[in-house]
N, C-alpha and C. Protein backbone atom coordinates (compact mmCIF):
# COMPACT_ATOMS: atom_id res chain seq x y z
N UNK A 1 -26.79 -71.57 135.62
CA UNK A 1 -25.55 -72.31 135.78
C UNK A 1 -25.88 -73.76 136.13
N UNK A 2 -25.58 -74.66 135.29
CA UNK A 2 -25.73 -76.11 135.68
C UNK A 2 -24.29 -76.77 135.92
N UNK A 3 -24.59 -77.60 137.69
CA UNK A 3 -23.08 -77.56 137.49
C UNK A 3 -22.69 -79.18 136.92
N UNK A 4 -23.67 -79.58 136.33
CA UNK A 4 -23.53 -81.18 135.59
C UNK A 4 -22.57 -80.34 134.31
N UNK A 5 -22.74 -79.57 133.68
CA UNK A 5 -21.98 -79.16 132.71
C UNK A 5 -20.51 -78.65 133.31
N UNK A 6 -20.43 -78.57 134.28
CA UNK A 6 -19.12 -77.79 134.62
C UNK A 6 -17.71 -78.62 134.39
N UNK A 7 -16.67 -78.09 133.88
CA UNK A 7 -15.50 -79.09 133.40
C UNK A 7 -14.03 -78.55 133.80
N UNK A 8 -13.49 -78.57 134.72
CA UNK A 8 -12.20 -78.31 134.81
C UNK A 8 -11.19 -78.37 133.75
N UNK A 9 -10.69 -77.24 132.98
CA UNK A 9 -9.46 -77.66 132.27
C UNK A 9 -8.30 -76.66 132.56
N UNK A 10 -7.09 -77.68 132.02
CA UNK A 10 -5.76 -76.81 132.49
C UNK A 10 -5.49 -75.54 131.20
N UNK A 11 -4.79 -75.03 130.95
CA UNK A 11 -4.47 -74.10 130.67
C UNK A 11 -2.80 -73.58 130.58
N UNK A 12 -2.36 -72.86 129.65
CA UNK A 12 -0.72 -72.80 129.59
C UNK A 12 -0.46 -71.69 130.77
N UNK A 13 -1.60 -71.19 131.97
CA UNK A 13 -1.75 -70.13 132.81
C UNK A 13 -2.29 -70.91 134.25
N UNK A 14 -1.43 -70.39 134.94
CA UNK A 14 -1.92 -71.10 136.41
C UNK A 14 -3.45 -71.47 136.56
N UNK A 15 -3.80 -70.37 136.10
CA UNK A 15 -5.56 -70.33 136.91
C UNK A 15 -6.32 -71.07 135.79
N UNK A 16 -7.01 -71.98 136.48
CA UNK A 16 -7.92 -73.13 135.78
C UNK A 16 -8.87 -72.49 135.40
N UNK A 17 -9.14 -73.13 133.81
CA UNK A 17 -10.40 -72.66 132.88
C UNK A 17 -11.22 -73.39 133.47
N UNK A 18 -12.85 -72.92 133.05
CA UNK A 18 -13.74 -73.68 133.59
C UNK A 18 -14.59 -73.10 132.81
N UNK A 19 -15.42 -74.33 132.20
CA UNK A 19 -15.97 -74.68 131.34
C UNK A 19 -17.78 -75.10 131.64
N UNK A 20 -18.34 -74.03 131.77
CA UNK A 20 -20.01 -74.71 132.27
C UNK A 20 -20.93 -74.28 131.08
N UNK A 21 -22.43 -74.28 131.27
CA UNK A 21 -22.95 -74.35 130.47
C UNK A 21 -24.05 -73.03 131.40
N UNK A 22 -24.57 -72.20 130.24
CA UNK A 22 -24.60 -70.75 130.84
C UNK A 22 -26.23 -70.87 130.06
N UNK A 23 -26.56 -69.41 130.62
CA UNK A 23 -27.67 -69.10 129.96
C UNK A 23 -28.12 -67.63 130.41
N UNK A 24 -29.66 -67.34 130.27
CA UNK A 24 -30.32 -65.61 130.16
C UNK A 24 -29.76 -65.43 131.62
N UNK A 25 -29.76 -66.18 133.12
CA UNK A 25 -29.16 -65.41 134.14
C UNK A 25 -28.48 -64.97 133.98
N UNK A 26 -27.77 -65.53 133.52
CA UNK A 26 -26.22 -65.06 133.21
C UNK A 26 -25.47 -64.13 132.62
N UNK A 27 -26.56 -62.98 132.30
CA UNK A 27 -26.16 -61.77 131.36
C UNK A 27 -26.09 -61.01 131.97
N UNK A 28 -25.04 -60.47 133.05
CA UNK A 28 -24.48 -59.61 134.21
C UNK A 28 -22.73 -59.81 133.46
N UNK A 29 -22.73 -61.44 133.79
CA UNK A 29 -21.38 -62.08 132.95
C UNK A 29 -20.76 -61.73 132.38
N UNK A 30 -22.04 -62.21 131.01
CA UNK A 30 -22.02 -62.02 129.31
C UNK A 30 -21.29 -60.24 128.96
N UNK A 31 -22.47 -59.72 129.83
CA UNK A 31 -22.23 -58.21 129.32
C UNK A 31 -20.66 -57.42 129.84
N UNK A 32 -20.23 -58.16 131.30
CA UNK A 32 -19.05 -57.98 131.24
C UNK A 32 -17.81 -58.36 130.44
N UNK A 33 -17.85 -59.75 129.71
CA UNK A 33 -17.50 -60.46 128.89
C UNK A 33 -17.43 -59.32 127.51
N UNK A 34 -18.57 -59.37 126.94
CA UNK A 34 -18.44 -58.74 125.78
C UNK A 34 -18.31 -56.78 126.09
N UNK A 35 -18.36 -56.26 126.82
CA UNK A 35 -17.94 -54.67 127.27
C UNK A 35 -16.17 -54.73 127.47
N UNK A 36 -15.60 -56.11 127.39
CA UNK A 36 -13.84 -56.39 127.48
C UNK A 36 -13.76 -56.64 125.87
N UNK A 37 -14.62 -56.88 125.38
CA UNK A 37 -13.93 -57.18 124.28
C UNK A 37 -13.96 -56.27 122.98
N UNK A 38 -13.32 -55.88 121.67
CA UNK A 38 -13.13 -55.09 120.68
C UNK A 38 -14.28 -54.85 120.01
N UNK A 39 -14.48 -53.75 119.40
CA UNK A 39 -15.48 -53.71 118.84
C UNK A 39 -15.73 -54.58 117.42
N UNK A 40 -14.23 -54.66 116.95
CA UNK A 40 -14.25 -55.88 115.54
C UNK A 40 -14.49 -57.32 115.76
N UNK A 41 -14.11 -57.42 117.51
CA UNK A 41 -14.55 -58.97 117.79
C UNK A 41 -15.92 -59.20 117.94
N UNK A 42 -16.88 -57.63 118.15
CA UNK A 42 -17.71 -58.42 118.45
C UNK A 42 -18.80 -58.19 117.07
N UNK A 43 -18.19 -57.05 116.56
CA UNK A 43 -18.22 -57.42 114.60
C UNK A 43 -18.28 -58.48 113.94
N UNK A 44 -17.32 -58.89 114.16
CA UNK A 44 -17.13 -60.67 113.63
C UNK A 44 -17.90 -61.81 114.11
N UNK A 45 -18.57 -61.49 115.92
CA UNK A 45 -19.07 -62.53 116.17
C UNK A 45 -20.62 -62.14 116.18
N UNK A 46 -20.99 -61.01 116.27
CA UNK A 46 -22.68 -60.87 116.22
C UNK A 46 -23.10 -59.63 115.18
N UNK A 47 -22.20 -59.22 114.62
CA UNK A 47 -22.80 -58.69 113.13
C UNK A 47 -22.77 -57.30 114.06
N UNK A 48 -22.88 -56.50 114.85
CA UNK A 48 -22.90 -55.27 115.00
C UNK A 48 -21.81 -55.50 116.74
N UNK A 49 -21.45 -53.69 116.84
CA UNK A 49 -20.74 -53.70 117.88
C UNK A 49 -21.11 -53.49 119.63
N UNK A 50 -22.26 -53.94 119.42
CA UNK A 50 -23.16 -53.45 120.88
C UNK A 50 -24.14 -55.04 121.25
N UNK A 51 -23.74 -55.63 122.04
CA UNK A 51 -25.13 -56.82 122.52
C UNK A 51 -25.49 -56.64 123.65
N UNK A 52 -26.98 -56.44 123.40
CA UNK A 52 -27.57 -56.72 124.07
C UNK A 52 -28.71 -57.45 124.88
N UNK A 53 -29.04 -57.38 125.95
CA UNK A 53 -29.65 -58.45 126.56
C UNK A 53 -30.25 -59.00 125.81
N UNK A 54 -31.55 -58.56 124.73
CA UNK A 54 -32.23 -59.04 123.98
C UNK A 54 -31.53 -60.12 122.93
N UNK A 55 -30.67 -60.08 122.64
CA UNK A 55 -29.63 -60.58 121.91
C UNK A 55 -29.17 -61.91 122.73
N UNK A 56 -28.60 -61.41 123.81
CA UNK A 56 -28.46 -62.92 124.76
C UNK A 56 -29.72 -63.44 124.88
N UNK A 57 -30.40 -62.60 125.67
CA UNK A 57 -31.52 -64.01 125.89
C UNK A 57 -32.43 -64.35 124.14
N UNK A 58 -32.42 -63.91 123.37
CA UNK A 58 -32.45 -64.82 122.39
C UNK A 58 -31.97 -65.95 121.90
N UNK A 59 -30.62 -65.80 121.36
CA UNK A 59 -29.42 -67.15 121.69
C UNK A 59 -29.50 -67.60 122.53
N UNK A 60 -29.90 -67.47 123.94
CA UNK A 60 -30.18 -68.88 124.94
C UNK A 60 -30.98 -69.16 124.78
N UNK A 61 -32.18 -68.79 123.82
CA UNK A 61 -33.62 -69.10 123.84
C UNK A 61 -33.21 -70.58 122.27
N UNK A 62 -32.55 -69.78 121.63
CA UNK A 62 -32.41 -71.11 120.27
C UNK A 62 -31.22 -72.16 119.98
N UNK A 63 -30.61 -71.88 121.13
CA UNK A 63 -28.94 -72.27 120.99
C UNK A 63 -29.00 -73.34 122.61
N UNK A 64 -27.78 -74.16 122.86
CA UNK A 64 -27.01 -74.02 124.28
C UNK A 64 -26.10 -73.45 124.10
N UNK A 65 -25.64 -72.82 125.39
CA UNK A 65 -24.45 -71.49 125.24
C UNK A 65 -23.31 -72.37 126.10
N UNK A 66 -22.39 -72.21 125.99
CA UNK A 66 -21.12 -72.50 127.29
C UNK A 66 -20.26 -71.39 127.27
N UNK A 67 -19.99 -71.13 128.25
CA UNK A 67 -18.67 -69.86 128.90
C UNK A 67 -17.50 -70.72 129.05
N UNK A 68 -16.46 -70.32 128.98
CA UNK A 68 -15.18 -70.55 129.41
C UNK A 68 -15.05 -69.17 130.74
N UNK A 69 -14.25 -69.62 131.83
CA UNK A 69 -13.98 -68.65 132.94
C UNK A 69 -13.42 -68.49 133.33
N UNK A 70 -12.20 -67.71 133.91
CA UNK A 70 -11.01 -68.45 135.04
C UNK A 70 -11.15 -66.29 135.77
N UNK A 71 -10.92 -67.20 137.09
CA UNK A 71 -11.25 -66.30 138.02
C UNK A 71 -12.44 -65.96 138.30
N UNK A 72 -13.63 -66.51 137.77
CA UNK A 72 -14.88 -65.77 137.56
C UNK A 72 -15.54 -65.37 136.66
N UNK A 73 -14.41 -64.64 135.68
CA UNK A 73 -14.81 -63.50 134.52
C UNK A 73 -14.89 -64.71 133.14
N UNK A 74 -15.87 -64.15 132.60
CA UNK A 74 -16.00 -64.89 131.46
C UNK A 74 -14.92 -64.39 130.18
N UNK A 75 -13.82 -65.65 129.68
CA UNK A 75 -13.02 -65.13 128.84
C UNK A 75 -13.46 -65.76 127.15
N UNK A 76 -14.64 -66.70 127.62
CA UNK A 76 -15.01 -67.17 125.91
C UNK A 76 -16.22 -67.74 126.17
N UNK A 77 -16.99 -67.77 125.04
CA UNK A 77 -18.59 -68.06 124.65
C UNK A 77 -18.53 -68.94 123.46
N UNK A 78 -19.25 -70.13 123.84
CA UNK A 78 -19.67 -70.78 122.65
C UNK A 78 -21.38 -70.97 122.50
N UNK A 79 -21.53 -71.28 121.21
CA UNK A 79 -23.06 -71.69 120.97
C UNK A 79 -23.49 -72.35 120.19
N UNK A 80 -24.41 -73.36 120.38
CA UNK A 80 -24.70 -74.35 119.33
C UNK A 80 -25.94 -74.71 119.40
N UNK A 81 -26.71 -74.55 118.26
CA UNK A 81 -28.17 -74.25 118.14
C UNK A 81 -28.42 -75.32 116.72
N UNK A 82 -29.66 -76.05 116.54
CA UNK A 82 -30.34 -76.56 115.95
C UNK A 82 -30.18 -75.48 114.01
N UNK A 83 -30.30 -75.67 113.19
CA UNK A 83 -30.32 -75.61 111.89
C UNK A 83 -32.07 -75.57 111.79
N UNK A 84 -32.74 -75.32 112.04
CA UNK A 84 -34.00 -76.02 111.71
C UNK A 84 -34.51 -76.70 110.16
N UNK A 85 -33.82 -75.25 109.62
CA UNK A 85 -34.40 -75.98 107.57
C UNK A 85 -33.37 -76.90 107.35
N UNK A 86 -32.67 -77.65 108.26
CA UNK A 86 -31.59 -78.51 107.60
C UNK A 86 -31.35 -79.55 108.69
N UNK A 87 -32.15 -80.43 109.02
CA UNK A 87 -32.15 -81.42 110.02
C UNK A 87 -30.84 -82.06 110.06
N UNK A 88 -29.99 -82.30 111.60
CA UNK A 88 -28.86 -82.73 111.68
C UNK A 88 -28.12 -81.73 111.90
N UNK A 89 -28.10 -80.23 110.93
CA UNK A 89 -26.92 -79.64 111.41
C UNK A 89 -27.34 -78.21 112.78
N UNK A 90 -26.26 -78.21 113.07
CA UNK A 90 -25.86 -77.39 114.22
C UNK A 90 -25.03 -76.02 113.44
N UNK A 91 -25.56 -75.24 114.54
CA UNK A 91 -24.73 -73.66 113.91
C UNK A 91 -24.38 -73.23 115.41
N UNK A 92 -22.76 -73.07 114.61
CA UNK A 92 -22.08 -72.49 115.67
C UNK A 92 -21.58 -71.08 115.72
N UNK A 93 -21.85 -70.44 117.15
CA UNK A 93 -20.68 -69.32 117.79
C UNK A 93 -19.41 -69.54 118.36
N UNK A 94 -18.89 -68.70 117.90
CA UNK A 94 -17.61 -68.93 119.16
C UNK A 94 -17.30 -67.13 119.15
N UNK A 95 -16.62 -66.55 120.77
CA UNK A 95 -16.23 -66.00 120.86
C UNK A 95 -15.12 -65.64 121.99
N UNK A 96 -14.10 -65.30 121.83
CA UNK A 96 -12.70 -65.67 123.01
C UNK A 96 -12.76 -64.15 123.25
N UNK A 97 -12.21 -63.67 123.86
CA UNK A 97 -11.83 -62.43 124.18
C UNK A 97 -10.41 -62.08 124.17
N UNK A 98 -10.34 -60.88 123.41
CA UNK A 98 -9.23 -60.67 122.51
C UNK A 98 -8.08 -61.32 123.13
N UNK A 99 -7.86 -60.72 124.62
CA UNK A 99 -6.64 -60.65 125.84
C UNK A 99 -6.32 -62.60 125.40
N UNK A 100 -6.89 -63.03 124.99
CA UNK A 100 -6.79 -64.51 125.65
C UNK A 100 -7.29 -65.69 124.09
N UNK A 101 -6.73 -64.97 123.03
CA UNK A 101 -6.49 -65.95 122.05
C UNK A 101 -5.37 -66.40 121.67
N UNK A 102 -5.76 -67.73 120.85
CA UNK A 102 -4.38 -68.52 120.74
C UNK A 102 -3.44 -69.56 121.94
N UNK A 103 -4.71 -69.63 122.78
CA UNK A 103 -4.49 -70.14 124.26
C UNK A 103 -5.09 -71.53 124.12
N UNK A 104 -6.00 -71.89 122.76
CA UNK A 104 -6.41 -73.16 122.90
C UNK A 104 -7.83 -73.01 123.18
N UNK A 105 -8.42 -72.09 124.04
CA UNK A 105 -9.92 -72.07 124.29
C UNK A 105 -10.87 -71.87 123.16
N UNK A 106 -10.41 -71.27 122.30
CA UNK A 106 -11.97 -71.70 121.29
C UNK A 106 -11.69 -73.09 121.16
N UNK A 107 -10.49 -73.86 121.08
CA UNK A 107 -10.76 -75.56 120.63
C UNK A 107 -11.38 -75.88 121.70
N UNK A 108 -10.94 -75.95 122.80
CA UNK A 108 -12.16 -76.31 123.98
C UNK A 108 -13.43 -76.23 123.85
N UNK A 109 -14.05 -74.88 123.54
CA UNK A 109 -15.03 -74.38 123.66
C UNK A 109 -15.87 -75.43 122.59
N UNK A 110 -15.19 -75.15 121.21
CA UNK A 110 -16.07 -76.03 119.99
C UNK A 110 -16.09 -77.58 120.65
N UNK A 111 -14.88 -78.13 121.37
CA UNK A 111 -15.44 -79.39 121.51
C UNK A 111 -15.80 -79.69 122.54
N UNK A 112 -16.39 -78.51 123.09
CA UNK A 112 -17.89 -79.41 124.43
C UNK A 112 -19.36 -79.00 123.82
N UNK A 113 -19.37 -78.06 122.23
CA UNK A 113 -20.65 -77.97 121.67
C UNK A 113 -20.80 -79.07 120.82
N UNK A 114 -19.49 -79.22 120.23
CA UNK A 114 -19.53 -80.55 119.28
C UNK A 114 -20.01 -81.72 120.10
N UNK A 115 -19.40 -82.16 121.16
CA UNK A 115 -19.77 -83.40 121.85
C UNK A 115 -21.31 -83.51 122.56
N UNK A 116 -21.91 -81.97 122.63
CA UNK A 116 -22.65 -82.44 122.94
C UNK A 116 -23.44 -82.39 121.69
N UNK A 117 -22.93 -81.94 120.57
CA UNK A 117 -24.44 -81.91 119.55
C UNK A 117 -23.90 -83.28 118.79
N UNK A 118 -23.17 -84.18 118.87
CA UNK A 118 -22.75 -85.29 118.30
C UNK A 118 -24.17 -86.27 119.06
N UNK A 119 -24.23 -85.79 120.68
CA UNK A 119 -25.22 -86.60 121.58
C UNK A 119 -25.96 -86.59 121.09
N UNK A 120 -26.43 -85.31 120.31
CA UNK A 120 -27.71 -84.99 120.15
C UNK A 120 -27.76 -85.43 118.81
N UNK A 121 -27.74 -86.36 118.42
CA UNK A 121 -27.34 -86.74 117.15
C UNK A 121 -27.22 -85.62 115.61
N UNK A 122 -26.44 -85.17 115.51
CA UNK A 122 -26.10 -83.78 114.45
C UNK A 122 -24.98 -84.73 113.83
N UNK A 123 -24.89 -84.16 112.59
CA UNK A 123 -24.28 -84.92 111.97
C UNK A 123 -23.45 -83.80 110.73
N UNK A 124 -23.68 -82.43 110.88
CA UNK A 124 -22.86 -81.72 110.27
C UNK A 124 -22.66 -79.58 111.07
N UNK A 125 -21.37 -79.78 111.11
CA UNK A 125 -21.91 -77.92 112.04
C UNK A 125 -21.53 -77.02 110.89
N UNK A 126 -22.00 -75.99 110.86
CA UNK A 126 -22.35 -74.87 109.76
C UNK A 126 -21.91 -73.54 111.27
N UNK A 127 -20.98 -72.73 110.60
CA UNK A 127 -20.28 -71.86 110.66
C UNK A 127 -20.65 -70.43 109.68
N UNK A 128 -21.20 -69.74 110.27
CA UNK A 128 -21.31 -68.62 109.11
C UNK A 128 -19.82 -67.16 109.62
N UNK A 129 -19.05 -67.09 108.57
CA UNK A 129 -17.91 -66.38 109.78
C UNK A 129 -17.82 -65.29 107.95
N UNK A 130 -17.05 -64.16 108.76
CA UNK A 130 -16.68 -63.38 107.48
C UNK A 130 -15.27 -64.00 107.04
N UNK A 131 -15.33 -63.72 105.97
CA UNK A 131 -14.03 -63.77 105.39
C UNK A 131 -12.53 -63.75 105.51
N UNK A 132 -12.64 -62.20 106.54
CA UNK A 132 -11.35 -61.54 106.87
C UNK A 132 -10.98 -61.93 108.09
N UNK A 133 -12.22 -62.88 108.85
CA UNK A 133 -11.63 -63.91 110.36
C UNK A 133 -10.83 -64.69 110.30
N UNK A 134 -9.72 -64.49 109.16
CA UNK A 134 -9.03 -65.84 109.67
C UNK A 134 -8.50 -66.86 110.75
N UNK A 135 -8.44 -65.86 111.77
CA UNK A 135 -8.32 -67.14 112.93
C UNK A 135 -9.32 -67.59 113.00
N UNK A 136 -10.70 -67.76 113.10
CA UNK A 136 -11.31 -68.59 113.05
C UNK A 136 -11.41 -69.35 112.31
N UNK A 137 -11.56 -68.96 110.50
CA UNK A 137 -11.36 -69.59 109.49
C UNK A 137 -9.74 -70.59 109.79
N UNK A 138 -9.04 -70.18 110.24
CA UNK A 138 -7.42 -71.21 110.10
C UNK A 138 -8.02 -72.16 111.42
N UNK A 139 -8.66 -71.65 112.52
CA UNK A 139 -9.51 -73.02 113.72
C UNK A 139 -10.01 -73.94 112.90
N UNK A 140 -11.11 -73.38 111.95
CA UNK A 140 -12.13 -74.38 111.25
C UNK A 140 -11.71 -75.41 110.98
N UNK A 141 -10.44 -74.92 109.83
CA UNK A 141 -9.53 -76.01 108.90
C UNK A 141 -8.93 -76.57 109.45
N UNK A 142 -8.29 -76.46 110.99
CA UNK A 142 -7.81 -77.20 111.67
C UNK A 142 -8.37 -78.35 111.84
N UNK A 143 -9.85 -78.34 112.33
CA UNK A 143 -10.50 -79.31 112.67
C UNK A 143 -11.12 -80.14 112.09
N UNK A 144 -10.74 -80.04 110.85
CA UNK A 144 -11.20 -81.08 109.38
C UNK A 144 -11.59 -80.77 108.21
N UNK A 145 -11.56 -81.35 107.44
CA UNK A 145 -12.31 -80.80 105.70
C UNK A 145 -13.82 -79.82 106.19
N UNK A 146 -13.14 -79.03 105.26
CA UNK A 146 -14.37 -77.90 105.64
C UNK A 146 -14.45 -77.81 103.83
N UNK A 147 -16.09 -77.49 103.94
CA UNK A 147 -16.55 -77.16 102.66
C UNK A 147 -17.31 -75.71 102.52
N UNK A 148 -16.75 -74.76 102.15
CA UNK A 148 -17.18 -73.38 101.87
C UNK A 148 -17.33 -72.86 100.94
N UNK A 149 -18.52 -71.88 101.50
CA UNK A 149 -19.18 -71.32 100.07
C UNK A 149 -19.49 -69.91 100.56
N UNK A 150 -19.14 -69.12 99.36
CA UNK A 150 -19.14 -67.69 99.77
C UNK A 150 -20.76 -67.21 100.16
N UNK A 151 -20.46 -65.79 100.37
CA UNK A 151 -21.92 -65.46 100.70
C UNK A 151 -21.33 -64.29 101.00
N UNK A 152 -21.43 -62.84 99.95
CA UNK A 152 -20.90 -61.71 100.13
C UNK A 152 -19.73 -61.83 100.84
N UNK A 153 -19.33 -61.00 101.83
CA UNK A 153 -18.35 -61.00 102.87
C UNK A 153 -17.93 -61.96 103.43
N UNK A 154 -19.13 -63.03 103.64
CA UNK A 154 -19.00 -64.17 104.39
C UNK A 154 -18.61 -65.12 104.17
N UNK A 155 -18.54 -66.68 104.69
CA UNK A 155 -18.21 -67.83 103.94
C UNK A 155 -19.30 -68.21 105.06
N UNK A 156 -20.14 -69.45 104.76
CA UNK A 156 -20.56 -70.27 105.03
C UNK A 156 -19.74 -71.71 104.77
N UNK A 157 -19.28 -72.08 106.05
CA UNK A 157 -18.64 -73.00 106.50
C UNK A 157 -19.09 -74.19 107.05
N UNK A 158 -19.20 -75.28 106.83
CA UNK A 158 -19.44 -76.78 106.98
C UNK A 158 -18.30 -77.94 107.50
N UNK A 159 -18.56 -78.18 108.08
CA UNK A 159 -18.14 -79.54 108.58
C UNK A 159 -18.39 -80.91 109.07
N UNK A 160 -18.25 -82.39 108.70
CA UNK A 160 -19.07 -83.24 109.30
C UNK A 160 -18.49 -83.22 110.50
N UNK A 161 -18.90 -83.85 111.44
CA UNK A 161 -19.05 -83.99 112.88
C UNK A 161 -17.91 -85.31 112.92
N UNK A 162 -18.47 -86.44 111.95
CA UNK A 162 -17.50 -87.50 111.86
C UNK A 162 -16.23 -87.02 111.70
N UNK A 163 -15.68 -86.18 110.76
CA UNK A 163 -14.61 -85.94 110.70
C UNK A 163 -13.86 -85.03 111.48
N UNK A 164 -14.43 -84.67 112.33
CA UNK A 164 -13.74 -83.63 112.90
C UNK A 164 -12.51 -84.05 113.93
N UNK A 165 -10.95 -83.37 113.75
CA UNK A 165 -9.96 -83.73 114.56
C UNK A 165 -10.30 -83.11 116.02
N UNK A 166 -11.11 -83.81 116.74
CA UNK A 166 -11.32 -83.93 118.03
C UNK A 166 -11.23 -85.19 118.76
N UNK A 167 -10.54 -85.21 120.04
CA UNK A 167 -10.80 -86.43 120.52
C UNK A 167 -12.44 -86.46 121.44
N UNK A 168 -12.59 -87.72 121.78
CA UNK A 168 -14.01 -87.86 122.55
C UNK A 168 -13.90 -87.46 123.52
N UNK A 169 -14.73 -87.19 124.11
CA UNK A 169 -14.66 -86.05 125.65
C UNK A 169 -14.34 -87.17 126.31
N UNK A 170 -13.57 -87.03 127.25
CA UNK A 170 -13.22 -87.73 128.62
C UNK A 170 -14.43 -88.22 129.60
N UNK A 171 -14.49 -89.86 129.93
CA UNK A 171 -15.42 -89.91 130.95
C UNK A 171 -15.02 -89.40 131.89
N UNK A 172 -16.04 -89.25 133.14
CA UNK A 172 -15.78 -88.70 134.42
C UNK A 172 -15.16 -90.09 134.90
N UNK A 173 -14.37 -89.80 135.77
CA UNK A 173 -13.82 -91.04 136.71
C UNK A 173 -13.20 -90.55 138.19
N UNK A 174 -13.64 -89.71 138.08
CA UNK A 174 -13.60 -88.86 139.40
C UNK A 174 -14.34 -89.30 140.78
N UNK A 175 -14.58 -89.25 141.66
CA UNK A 175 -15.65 -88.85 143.06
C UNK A 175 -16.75 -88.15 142.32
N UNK A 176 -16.03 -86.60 142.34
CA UNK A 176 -16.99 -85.74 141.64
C UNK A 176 -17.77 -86.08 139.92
N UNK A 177 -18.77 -86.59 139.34
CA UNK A 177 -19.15 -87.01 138.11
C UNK A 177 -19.41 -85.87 137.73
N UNK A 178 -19.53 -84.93 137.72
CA UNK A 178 -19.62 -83.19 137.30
C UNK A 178 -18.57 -82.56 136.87
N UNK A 179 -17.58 -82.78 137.18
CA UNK A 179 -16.22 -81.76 136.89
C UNK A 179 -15.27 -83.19 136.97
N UNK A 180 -14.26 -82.77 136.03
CA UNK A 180 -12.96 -83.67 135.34
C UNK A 180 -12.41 -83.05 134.74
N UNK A 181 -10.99 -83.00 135.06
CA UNK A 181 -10.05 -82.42 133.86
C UNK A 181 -9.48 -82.72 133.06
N UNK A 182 -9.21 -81.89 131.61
CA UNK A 182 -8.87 -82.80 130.02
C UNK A 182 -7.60 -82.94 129.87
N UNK A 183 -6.94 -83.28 129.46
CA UNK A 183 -5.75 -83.18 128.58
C UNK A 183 -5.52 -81.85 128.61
N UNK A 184 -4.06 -81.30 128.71
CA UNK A 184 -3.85 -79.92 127.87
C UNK A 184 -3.59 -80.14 126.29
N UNK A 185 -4.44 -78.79 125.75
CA UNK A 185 -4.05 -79.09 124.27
C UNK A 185 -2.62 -78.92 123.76
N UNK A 186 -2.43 -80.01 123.04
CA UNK A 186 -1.18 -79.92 122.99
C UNK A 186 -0.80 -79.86 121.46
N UNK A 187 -2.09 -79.57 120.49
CA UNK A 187 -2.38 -79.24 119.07
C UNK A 187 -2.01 -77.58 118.81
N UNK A 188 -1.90 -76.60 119.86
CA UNK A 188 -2.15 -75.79 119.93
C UNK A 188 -1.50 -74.50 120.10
């Protein structure tokens, strides 16, 4: 848990999301996180219905991960990892938990991986999602010209970074330079 990553945001629900940046400790969390969630969600987000540790601490090993949280419990996972055969781009996860989509948190989630892989100078994110996800697929397109190309079941999904309908993360202007809260989405 680093709490330089940690980000206060509001929410259409009393209890404040919170937004840090996670990793292999953290799979006590994770595993509670994904043991709440469907077996098609987690179909859609890691190709089979069971993860495990090996699985997390891999993705923290090639990715940065961020949690979304409120109360404690982890209600969404993002991840954004290096492309290696394709310098510049970033490949992303996202995963919300069922109870708590359509709340705005995967847009959150994508834009504290985006902002930070924009830092990191990336210049296009690649999405590999199936087909039949359309909420994710209808997120994607939200967030700008997407260029897709099938792949069996799948689509391989693209986007530049430049274009993406995100605003720039908020400086801190707080006391605290660690935690600040965003805008509510109001796209959403």
């Amino acid at each position: 848990m680093l709490a330089e990553e940690r980000r206060a945001l509001s929410t259409q629900h009393a209890e404040p999301l919170q937004i840090r940046r996670t990793g292999v400790d953290d799979w006590p969390l994770i595993e509670a996180f994904h043991r709440a969630c469907t077996e098609k969600s987690l179909h859609s987000r890691w190709g089979h219905t069971q993860v495990r540790q090996r699985d997390w601490e891999r993705l923290s090993a090639l990715s940065e991960c961020w949690v979304a949280t409120e109360a404690g419990a982890v209600v969404g996972l993002v991840s954004a990892g290096p492309v290696l055969s394709e310098p510049g781009t970033v490949d992303l996860g996202l995963q919300v938990a069922d109870p708590h989509h359509r709340r705005g948190i995967g847009t959150r989630l994508i834009h504290t991986a985006t902002d930070r892989a924009r830092t990191a100078v990336a210049l296009t994110l690649h999405v590999y999602v199936e087909r039949s996800n359309r909420p994710m697929l209808a997120l994607l397109r939200q967030l700008g010209p997407t260029s897709e190309h099938p792949v069996g079941a799948h689509l391989e999904v693209r986007l530049r970074l430049s274009l993406l309908a995100l605003p720039a993360a908020p400086r801190p202007a707080r006391q605290d330079p660690h935690a600040y809260p965003q805008e509510p989405d109001r796209h959403r």
